[in-house]
Protein backbone atom coordinates (compact mmCIF):
# COMPACT_ATOMS: atom_id res chain seq x y z
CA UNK A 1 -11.01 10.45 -17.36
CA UNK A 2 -13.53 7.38 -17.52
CA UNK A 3 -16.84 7.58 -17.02
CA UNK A 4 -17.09 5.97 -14.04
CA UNK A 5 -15.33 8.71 -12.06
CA UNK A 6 -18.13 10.54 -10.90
CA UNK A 7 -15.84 13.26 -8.97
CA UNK A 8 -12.48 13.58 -8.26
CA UNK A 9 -12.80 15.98 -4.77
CA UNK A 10 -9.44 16.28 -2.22
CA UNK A 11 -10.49 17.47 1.00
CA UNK A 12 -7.85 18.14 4.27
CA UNK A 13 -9.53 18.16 7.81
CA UNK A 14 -9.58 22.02 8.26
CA UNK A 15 -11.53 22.32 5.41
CA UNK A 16 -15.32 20.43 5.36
CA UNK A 17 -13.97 17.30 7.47
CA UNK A 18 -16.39 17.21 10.18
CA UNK A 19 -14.99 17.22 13.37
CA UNK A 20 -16.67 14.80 15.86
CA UNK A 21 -16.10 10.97 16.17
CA UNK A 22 -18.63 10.39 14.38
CA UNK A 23 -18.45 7.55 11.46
CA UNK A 24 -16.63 9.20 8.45
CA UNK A 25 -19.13 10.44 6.11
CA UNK A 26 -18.76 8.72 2.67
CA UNK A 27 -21.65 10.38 1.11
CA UNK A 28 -23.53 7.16 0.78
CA UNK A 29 -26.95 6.56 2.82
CA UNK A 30 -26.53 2.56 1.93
CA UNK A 31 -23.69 1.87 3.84
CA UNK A 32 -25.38 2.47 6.91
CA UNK A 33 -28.17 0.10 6.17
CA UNK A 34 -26.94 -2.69 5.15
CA UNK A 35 -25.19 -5.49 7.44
CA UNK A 36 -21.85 -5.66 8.45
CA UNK A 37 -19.09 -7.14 6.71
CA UNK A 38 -16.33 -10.29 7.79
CA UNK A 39 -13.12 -10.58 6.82
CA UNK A 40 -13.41 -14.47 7.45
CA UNK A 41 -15.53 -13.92 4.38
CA UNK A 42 -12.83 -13.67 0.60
CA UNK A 43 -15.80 -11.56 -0.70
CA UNK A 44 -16.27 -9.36 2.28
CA UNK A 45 -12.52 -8.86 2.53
CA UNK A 46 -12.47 -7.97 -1.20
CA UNK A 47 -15.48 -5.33 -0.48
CA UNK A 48 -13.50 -3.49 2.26
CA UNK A 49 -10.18 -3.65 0.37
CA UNK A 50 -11.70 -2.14 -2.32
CA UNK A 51 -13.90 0.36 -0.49
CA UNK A 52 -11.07 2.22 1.47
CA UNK A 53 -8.48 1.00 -1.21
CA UNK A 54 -6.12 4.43 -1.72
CA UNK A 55 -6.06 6.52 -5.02
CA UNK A 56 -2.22 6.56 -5.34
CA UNK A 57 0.27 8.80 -7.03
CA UNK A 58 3.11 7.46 -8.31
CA UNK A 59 6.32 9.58 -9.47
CA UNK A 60 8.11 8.72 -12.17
CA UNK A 61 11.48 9.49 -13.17
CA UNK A 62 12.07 8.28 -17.02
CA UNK A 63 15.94 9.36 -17.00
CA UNK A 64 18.70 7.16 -15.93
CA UNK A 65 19.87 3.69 -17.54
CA UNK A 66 17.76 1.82 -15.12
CA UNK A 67 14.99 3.46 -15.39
CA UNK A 68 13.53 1.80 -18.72
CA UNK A 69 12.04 5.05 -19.90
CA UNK A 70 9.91 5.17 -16.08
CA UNK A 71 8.73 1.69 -16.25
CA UNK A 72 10.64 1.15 -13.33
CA UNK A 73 8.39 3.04 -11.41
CA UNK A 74 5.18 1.30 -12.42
CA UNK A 75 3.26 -1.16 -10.00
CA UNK A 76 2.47 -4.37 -10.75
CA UNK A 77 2.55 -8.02 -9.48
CA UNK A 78 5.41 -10.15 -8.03
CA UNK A 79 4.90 -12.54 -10.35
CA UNK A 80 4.45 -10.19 -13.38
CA UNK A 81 6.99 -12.09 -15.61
CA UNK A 82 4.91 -15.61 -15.40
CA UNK A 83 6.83 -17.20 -12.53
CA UNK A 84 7.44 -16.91 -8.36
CA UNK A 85 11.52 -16.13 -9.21
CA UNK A 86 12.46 -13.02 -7.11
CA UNK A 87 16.02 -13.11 -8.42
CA UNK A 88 14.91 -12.33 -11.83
CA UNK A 89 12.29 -9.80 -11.70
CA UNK A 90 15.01 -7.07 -12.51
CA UNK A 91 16.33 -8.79 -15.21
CA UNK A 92 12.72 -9.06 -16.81
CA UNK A 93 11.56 -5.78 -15.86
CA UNK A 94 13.85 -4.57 -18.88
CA UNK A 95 11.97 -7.32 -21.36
CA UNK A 96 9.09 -6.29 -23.35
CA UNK A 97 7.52 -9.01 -23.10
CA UNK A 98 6.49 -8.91 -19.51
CA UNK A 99 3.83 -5.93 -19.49
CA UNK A 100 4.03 -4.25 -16.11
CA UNK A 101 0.05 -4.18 -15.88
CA UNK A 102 -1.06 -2.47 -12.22
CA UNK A 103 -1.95 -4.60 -9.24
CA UNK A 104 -1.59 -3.99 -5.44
CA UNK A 105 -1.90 -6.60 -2.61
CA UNK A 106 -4.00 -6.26 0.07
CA UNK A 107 -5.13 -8.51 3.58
CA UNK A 108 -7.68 -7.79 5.93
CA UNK A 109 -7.49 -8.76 9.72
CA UNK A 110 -10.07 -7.78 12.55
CA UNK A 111 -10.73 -7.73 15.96
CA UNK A 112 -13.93 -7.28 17.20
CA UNK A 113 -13.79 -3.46 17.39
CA UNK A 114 -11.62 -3.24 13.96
CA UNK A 115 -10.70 -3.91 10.64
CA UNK A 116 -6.98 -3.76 9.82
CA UNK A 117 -6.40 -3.46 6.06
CA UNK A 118 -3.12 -3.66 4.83
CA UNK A 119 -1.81 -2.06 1.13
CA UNK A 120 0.96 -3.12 -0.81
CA UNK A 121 2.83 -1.94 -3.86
CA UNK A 122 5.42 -3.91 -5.46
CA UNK A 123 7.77 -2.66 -8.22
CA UNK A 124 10.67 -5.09 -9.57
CA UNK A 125 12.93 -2.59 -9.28
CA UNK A 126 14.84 -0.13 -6.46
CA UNK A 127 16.82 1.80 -8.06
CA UNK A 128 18.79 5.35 -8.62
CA UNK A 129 19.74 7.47 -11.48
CA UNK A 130 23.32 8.54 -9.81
CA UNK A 131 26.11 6.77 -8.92
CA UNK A 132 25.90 8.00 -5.47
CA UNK A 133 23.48 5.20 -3.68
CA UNK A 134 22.54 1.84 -4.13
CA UNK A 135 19.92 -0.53 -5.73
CA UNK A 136 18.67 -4.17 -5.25
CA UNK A 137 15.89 -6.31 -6.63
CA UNK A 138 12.30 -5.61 -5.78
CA UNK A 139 10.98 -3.20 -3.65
CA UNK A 140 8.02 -3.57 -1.89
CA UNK A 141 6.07 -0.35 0.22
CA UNK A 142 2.60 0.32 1.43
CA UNK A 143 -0.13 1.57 4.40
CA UNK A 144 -1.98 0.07 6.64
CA UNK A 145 -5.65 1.81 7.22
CA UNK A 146 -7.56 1.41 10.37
CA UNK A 147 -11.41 1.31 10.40
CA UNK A 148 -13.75 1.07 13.38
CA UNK A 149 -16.78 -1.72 12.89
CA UNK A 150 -19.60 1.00 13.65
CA UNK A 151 -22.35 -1.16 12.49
CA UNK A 152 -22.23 -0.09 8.92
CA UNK A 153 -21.27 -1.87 6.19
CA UNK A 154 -17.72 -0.95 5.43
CA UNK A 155 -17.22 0.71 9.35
CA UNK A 156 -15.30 4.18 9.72
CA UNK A 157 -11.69 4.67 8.64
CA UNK A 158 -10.05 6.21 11.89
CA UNK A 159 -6.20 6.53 10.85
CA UNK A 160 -3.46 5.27 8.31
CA UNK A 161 0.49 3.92 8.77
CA UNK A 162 2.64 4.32 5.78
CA UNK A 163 5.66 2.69 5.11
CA UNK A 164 8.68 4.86 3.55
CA UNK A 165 11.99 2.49 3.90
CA UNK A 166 12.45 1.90 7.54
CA UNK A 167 10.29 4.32 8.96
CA UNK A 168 6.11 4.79 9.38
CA UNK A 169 4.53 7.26 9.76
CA UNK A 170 0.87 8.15 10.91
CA UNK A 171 -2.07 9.83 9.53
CA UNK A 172 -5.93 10.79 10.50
CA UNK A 173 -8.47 10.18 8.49
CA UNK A 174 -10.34 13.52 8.52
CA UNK A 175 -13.09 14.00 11.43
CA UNK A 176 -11.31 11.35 13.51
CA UNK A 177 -10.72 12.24 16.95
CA UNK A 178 -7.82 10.10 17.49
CA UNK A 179 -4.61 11.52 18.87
CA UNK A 180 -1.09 11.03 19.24
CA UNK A 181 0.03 8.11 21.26
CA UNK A 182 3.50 6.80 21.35
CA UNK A 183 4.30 8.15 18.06
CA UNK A 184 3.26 11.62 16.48
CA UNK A 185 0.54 11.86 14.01
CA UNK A 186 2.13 13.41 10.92
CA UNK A 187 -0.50 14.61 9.05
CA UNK A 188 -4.40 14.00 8.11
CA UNK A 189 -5.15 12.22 5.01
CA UNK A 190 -6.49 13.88 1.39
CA UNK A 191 -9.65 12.52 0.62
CA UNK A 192 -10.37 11.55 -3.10
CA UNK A 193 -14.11 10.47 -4.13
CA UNK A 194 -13.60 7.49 -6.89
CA UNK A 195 -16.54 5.69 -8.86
CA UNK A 196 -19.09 6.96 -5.77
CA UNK A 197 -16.88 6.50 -2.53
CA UNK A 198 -14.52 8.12 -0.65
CA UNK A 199 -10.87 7.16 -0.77
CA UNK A 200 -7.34 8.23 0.89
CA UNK A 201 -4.40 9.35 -1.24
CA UNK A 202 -1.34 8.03 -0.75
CA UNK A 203 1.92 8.86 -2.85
CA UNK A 204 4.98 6.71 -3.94
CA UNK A 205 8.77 8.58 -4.74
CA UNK A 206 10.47 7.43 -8.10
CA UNK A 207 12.88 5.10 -7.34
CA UNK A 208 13.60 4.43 -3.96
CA UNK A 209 9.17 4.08 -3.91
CA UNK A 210 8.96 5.44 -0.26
CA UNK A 211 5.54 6.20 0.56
CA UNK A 212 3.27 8.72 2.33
CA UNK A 213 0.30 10.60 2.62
CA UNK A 214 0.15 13.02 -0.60
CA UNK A 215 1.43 15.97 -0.75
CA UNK A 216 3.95 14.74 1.88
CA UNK A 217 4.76 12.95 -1.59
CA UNK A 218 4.05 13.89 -4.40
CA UNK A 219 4.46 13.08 -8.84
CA UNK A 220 6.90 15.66 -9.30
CA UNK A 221 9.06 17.26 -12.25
CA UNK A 222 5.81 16.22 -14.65
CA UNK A 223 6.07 12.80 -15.13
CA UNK A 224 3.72 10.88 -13.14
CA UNK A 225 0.98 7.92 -12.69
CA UNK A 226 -2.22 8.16 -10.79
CA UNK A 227 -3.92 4.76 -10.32
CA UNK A 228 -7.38 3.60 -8.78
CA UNK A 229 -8.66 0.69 -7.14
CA UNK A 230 -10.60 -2.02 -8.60
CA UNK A 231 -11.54 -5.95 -7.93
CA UNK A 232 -11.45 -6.82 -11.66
CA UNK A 233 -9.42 -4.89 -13.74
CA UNK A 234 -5.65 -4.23 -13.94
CA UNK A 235 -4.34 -1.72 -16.90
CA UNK A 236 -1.11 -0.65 -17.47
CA UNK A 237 0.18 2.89 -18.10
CA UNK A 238 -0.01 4.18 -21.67
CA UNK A 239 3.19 6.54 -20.84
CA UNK A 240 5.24 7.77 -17.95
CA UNK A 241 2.92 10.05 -17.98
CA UNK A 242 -0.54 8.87 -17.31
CA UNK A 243 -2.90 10.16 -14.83
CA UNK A 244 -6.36 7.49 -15.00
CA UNK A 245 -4.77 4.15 -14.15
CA UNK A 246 -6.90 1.13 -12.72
CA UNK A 247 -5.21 -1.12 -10.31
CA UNK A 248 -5.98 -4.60 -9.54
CA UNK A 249 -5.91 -5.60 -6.16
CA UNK A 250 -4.66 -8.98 -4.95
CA UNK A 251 -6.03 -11.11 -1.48
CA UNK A 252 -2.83 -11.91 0.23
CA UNK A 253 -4.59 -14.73 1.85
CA UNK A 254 -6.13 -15.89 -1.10
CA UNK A 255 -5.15 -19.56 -2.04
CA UNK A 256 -1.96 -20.36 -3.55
CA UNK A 257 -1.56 -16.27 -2.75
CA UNK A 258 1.76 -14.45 -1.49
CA UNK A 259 1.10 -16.12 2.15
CA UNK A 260 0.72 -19.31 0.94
CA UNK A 261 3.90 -18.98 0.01
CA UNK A 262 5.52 -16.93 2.05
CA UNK A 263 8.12 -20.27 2.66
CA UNK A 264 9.21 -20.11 -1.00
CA UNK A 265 12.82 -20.31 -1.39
CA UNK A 266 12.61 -18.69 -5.08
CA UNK A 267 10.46 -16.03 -3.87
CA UNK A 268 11.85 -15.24 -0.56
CA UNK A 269 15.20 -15.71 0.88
CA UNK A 270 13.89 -16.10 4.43
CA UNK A 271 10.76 -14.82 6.42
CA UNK A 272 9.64 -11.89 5.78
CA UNK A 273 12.65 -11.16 2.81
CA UNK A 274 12.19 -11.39 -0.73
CA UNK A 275 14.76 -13.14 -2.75
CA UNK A 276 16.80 -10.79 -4.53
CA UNK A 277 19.93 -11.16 -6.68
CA UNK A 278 22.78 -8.98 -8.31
CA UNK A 279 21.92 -10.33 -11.89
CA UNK A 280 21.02 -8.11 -14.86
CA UNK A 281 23.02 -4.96 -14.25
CA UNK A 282 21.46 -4.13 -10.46
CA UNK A 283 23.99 -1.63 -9.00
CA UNK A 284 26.00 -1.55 -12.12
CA UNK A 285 27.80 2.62 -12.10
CA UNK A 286 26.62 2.97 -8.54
CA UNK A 287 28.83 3.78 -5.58
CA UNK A 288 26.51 1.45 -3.29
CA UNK A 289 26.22 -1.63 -5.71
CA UNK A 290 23.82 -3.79 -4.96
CA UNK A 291 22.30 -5.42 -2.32
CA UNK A 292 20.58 -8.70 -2.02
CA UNK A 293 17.82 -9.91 -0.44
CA UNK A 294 16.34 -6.46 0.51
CA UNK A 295 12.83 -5.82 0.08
CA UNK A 296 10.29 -7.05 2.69
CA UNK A 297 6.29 -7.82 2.32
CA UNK A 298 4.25 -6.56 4.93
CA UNK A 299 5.06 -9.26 7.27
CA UNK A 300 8.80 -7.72 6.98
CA UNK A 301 7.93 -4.69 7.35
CA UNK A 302 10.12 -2.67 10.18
CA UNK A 303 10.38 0.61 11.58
CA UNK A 304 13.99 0.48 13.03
CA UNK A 305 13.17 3.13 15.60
CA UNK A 306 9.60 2.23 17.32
CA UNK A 307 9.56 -0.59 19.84
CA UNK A 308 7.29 -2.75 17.52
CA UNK A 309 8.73 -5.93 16.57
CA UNK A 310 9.69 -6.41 12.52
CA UNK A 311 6.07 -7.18 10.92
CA UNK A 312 3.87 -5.93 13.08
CA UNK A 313 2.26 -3.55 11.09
CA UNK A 314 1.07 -6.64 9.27
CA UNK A 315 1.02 -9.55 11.83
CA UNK A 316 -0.43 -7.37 14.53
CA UNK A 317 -1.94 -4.01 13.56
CA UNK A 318 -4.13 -3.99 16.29
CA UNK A 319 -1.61 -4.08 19.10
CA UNK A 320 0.68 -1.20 16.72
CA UNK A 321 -2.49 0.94 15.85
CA UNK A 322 -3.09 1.09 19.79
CA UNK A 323 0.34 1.96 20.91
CA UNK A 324 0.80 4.38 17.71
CA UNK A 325 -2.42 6.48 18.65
CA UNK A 326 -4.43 7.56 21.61
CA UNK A 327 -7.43 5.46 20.59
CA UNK A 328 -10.89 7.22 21.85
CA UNK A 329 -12.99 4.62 21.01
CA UNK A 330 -13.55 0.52 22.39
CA UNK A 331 -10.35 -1.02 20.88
CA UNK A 332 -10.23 -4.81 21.37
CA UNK A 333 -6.63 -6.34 20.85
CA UNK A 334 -7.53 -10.13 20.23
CA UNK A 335 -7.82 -11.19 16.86
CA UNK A 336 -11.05 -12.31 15.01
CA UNK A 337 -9.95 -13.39 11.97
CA UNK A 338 -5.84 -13.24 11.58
CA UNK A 339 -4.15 -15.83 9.45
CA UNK A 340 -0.60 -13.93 9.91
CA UNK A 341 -1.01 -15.49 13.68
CA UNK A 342 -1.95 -19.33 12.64
């Protein structure tokens, strides 16, 4: 483990999680001191991505003739092979010449109550080891994470909305005093403490890359990857098997960025779709085949049994958070800073 993991600490809420609605207690003194961040700032969106930016645990599955010896599983960009082509990133995923190196996008909206900062994990590939299911090209999962603007720097993370195919589901960050609201909180967060802050931990599944609160998921039959957050570095795993990963993470908003071109015809097929072909052997020895056009960024996002529109999670996570949770604190609804709504 690097140095500059000064303790790696899980904690659930019935455990030291302080139970009040108070601000989350990250252990450091200068966050309350210093002034408060603005996500109309690129810098100051960067410092709260990276602040409450998850430690994730990915699974890995190495069998299977798709599975390119659990490379399949690893994170990385959309553009990882050199170009914006979504109907050929399973086709490269297979060359060795396109290193899958780990990055994760993020955006940050706010309200004047909130920050809303969305996650997202991209892997070239959904895909199964059986021929019972199906496949397509790219895959595309993540969380959004909640945080009140207390005054401190990087505010209090309240709760957490994962994405796992075409459901959410909802999480507390211990100590927050939130409650169920229109849909059932399924769990309170782990808590992992990363380079001198506090983090959540989130978990992907092999293949099909659902995600959730760990241990809801979890690496399983050995094989796994564990990555953390940073603004500067992206590595990729030495093995299937590699448990100190750094992962880069990406400003959706940031010039020339995934939003910028969200209208792309070679990266997405419409709004809110990637583009996504049945080239390179995609469903080859499955029952299912393959299907095109199937992953979604956030702004695609959908659970297809809420009463959300498709993309809200994304577009407006203030008016989900509020209808997903009994909110016990101020919650304002109109938008700060919110480029999704431009």
């Amino acid at each position: 483990m690097r140095q500059q993991i000064t303790a790696f600490i899980v904690v659930t809420m019935a455990a030291t999680a302080p139970q009040l609605g108070c601000a989350f207690d990250t252990g450091d003194d200068s966050e309350t001191v210093s002034s408060e961040l603005t996500a109309s700032s690129p810098a100051d969106r960067a410092a709260l991505a990276l602040r409450w930016a998850p430690v994730h645990y990915q699974d890995v599955d190495p069998t299977g003739s798709h599975a390119l010896g659990g490379a399949s599983d690893f994170i990385t960009r959309v553009d990882f092979d050199g170009d914006l082509d979504g109907r050929n990133n399973w086709d490269n995923a297979g060359n060795a010449a396109f290193a899958k190196s780990a990055h994760a996008y993020f955006s940050v909206v706010e309200t004047s109550t909130h920050w809303f900062i969305v996650y997202m994990f991209f892997h070239p590939r959904d895909w199964v080891d059986f021929f019972i299911g199906s496949e397509h090209e790219n895959d595309a999962e993540g969380v959004l994470v909640a945080v009140a603007r207390d005054g401190s720097t990087y505010g209090a993370p309240r709760a957490a909305v994962t994405v796992a195919h075409s459901d959410f589901f909802s999480y507390l960050f211990p100590g927050a005093t939130w409650t169920s609201g229109q849909e059932s909180v399924d769990g309170t967060l782990q808590i992992s403490t990363f380079d001198g802050g506090s983090h959540p931990v989130t978990a992907q599944q092999a293949k099909g890359h659902g995600l959730k609160a760990r241990p809801q998921y979890d690496i399983t039959g050995g094989d796994g990857v564990v990555y953390f957050p940073s603004l500067a570095t992206a590595e990729v795993p030495a093995s299937a098997n590699d448990r100190d990963v750094l992962y880069k993470l990406v400003d959706i908003f940031e010039p020339g960025g995934l939003w910028d071109n969200r209208a792309l015809p070679s990266l997405f097929a419409a709004f809110g779709s990637f583009a996504g072909d049945r080239t390179g052997g995609c469903g080859q020895g499955t029952l299912g085949g393959c299907t095109t056009n199937s992953a979604a960024p956030p702004w695609g996002w959908d659970d297809t049994n809420d009463a959300s529109v498709r993309g809200r999670l994304a577009t407006d996570p203030a008016g989900l958070v509020t209808s997903y949770f009994t909110v016990t604190e101020p919650a304002d609804t109109a938008y700060t800073f919110n480029p999704y709504q431009l």
